[in-house]
N, C-alpha and C. Protein backbone atom coordinates (compact mmCIF):
# COMPACT_ATOMS: atom_id res chain seq x y z
N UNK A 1 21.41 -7.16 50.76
CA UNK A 1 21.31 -7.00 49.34
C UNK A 1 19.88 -7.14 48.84
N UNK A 2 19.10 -7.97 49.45
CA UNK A 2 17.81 -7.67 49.33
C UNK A 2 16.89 -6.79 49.28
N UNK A 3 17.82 -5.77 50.11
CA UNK A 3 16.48 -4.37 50.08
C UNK A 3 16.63 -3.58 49.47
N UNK A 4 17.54 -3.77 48.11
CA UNK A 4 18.11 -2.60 47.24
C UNK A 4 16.74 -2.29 47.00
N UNK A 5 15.85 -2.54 46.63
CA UNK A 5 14.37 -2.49 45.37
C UNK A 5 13.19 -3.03 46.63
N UNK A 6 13.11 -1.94 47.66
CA UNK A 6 11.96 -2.30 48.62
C UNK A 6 10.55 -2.01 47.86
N UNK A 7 10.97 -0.83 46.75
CA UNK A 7 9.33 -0.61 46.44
C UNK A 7 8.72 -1.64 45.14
N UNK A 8 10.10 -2.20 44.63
CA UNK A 8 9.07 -3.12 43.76
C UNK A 8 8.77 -4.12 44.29
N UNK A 9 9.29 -4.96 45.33
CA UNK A 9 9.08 -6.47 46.04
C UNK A 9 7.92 -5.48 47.20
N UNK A 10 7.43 -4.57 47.65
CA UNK A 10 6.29 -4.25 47.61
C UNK A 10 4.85 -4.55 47.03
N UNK A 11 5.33 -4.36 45.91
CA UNK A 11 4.17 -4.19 45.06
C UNK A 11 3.02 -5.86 44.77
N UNK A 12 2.14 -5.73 44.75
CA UNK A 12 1.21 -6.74 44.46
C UNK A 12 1.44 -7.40 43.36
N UNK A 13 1.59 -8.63 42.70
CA UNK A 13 2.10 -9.41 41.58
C UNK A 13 0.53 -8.60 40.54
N UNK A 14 -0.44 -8.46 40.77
CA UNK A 14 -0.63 -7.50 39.44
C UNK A 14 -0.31 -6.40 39.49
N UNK A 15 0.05 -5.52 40.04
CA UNK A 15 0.58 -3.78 39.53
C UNK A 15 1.85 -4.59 38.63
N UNK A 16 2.82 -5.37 39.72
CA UNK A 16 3.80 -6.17 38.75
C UNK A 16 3.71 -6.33 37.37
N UNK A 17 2.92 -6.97 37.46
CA UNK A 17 2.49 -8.06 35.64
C UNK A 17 2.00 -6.39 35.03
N UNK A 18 1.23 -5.97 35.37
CA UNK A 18 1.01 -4.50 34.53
C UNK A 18 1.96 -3.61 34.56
N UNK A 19 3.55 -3.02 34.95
CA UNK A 19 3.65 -1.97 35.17
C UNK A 19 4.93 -2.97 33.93
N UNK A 20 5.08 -4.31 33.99
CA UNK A 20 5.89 -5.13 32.77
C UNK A 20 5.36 -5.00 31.37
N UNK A 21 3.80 -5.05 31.64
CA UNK A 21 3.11 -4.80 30.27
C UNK A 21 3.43 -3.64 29.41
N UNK A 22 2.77 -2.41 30.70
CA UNK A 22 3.22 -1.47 29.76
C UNK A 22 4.67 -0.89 29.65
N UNK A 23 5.64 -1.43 30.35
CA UNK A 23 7.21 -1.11 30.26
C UNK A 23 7.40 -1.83 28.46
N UNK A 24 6.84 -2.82 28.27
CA UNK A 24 7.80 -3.74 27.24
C UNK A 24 6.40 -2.70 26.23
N UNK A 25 5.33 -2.12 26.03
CA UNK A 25 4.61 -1.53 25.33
C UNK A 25 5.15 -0.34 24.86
N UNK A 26 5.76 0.36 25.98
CA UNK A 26 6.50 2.23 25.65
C UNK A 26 8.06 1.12 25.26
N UNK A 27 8.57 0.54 25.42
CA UNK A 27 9.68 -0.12 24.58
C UNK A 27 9.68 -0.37 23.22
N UNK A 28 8.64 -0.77 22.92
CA UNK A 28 7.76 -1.13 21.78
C UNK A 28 7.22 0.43 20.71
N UNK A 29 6.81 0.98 21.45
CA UNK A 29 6.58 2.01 20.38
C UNK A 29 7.85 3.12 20.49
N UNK A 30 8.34 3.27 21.27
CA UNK A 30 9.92 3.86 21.29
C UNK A 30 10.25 3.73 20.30
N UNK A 31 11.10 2.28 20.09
CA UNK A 31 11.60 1.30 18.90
C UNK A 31 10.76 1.91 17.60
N UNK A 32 9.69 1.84 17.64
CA UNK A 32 8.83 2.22 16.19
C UNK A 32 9.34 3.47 15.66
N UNK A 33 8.94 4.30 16.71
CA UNK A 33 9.29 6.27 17.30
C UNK A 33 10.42 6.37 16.26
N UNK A 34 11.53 5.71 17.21
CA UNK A 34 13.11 5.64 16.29
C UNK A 34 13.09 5.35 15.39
N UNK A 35 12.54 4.24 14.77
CA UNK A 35 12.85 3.62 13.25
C UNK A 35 12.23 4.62 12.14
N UNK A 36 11.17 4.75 12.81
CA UNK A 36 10.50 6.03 11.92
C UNK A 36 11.19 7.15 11.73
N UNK A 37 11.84 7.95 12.33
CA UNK A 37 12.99 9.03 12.36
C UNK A 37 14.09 8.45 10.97
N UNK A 38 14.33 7.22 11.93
CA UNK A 38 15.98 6.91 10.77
C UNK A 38 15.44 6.49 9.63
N UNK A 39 14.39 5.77 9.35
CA UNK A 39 14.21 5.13 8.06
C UNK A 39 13.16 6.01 6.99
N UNK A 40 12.96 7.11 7.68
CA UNK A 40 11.50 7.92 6.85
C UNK A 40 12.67 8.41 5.77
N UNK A 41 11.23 8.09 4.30
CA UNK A 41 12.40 8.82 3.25
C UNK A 41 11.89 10.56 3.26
N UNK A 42 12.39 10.95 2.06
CA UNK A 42 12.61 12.01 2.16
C UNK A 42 11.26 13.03 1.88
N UNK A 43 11.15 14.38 2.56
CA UNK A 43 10.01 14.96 2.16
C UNK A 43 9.95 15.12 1.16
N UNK A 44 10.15 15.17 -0.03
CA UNK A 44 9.78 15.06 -1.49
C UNK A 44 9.51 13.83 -1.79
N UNK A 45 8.93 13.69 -2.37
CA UNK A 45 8.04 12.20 -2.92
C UNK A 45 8.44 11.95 -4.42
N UNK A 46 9.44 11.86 -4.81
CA UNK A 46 9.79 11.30 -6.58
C UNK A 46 9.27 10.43 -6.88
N UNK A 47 7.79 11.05 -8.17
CA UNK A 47 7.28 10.08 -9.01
C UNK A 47 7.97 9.77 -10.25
N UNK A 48 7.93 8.61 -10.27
CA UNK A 48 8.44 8.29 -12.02
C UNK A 48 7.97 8.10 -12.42
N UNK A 49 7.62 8.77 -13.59
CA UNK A 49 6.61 8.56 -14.89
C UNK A 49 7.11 8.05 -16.23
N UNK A 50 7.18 7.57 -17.00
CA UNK A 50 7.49 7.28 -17.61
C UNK A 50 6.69 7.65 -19.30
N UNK A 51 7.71 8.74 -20.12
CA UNK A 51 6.54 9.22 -21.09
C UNK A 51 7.14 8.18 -22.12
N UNK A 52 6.14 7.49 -22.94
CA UNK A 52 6.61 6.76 -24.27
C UNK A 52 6.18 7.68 -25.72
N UNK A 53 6.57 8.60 -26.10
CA UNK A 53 6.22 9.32 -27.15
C UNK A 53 6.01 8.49 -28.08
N UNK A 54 6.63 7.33 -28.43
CA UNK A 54 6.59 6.73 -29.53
C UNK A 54 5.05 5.97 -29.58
N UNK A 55 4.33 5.78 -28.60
CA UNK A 55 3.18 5.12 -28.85
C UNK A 55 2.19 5.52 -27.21
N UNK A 56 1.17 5.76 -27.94
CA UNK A 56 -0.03 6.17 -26.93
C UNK A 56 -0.96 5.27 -26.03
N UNK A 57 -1.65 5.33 -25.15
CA UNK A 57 -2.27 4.57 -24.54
C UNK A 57 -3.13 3.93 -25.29
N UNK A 58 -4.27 5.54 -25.75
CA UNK A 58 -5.44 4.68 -26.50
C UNK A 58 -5.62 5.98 -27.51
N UNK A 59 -4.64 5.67 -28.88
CA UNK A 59 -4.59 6.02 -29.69
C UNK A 59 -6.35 6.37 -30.41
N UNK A 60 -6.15 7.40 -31.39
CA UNK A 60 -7.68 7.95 -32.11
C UNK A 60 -7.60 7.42 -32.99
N UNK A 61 -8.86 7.54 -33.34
CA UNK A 61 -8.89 6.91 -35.01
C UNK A 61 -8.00 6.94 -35.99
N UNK A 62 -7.58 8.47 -36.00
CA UNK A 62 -6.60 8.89 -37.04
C UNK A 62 -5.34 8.23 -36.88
N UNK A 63 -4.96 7.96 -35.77
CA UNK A 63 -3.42 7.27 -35.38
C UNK A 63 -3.59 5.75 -36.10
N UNK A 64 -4.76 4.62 -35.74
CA UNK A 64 -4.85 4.02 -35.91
C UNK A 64 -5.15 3.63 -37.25
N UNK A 65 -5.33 4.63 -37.96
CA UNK A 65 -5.64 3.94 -39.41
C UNK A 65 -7.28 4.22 -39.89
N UNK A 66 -7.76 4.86 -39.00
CA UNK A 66 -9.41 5.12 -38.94
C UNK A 66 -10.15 3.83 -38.68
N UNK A 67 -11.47 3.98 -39.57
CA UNK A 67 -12.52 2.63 -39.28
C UNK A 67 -12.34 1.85 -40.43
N UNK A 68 -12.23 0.05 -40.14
CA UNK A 68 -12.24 -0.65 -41.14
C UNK A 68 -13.35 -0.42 -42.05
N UNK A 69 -13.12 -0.92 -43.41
CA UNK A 69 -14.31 -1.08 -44.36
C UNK A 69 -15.44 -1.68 -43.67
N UNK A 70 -16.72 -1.32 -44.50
CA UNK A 70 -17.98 -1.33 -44.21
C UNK A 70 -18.19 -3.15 -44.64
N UNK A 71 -18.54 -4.18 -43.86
CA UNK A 71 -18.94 -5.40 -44.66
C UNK A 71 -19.89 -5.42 -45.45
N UNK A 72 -19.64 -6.07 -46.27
CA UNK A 72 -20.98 -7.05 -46.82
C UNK A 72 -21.42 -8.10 -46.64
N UNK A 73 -22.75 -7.72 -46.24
CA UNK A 73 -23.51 -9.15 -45.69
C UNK A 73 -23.64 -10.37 -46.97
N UNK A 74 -23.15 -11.07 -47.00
CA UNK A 74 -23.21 -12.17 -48.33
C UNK A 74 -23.85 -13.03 -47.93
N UNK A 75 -24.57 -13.34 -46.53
CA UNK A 75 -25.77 -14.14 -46.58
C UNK A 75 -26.98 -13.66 -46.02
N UNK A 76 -27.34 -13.28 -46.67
CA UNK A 76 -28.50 -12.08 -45.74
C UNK A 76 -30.03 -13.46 -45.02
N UNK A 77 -29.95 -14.46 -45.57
CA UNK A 77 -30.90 -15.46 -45.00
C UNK A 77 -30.21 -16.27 -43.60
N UNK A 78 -29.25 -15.89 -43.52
CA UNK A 78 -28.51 -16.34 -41.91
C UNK A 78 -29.75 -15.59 -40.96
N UNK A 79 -29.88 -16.86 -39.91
CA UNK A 79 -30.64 -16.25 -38.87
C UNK A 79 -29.99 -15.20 -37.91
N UNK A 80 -30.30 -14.51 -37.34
CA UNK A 80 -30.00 -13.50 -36.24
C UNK A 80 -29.55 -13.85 -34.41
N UNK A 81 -28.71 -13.52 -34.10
CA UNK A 81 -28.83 -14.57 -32.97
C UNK A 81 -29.45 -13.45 -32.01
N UNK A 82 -30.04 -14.32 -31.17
CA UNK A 82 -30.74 -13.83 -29.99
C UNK A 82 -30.50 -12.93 -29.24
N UNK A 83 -31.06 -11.93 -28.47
CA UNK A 83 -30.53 -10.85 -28.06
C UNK A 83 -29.87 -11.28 -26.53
């Protein structure tokens, strides 16, 4: 019963340890291979957008009411602050 597998008890303990590496590596991206198949969505890509008619991002002047009134300076001897 021993000699079922003469060519792997052959082999040198590194071809061994390497031929395990890359066995459990092509296992490994197999697995990926597949999941990618079953889990890829669909070739169309559905964006949702969402339109709010009722109000704009960055409304114009006119939406907003235009420009406030012009001030008046009521202390014109206030110092200036620094640039």
């Amino acid at each position: 019963m021993d000699d079922e597998l003469p060519a792997i008890g052959s082999l040198s303990p590194e071809w061994l340890d390497f031929f395990i590496v890359m066995g459990a590596i092509g296992l490994v991206l197999l697995g990926a291979f597949f999941w990618a198949i079953l889990f890829r969505k669909n070739g169309k890509r559905q964006v949702r957008r969402r339109k709010r008619k009722h109000r704009s991002l960055n409304p114009t002047l006119a939406d907003s009411g235009g420009l406030p009134p012009v001030r008046e300076e009521k202390n014109p001897d206030a110092p200036t602050p620094p640039p």
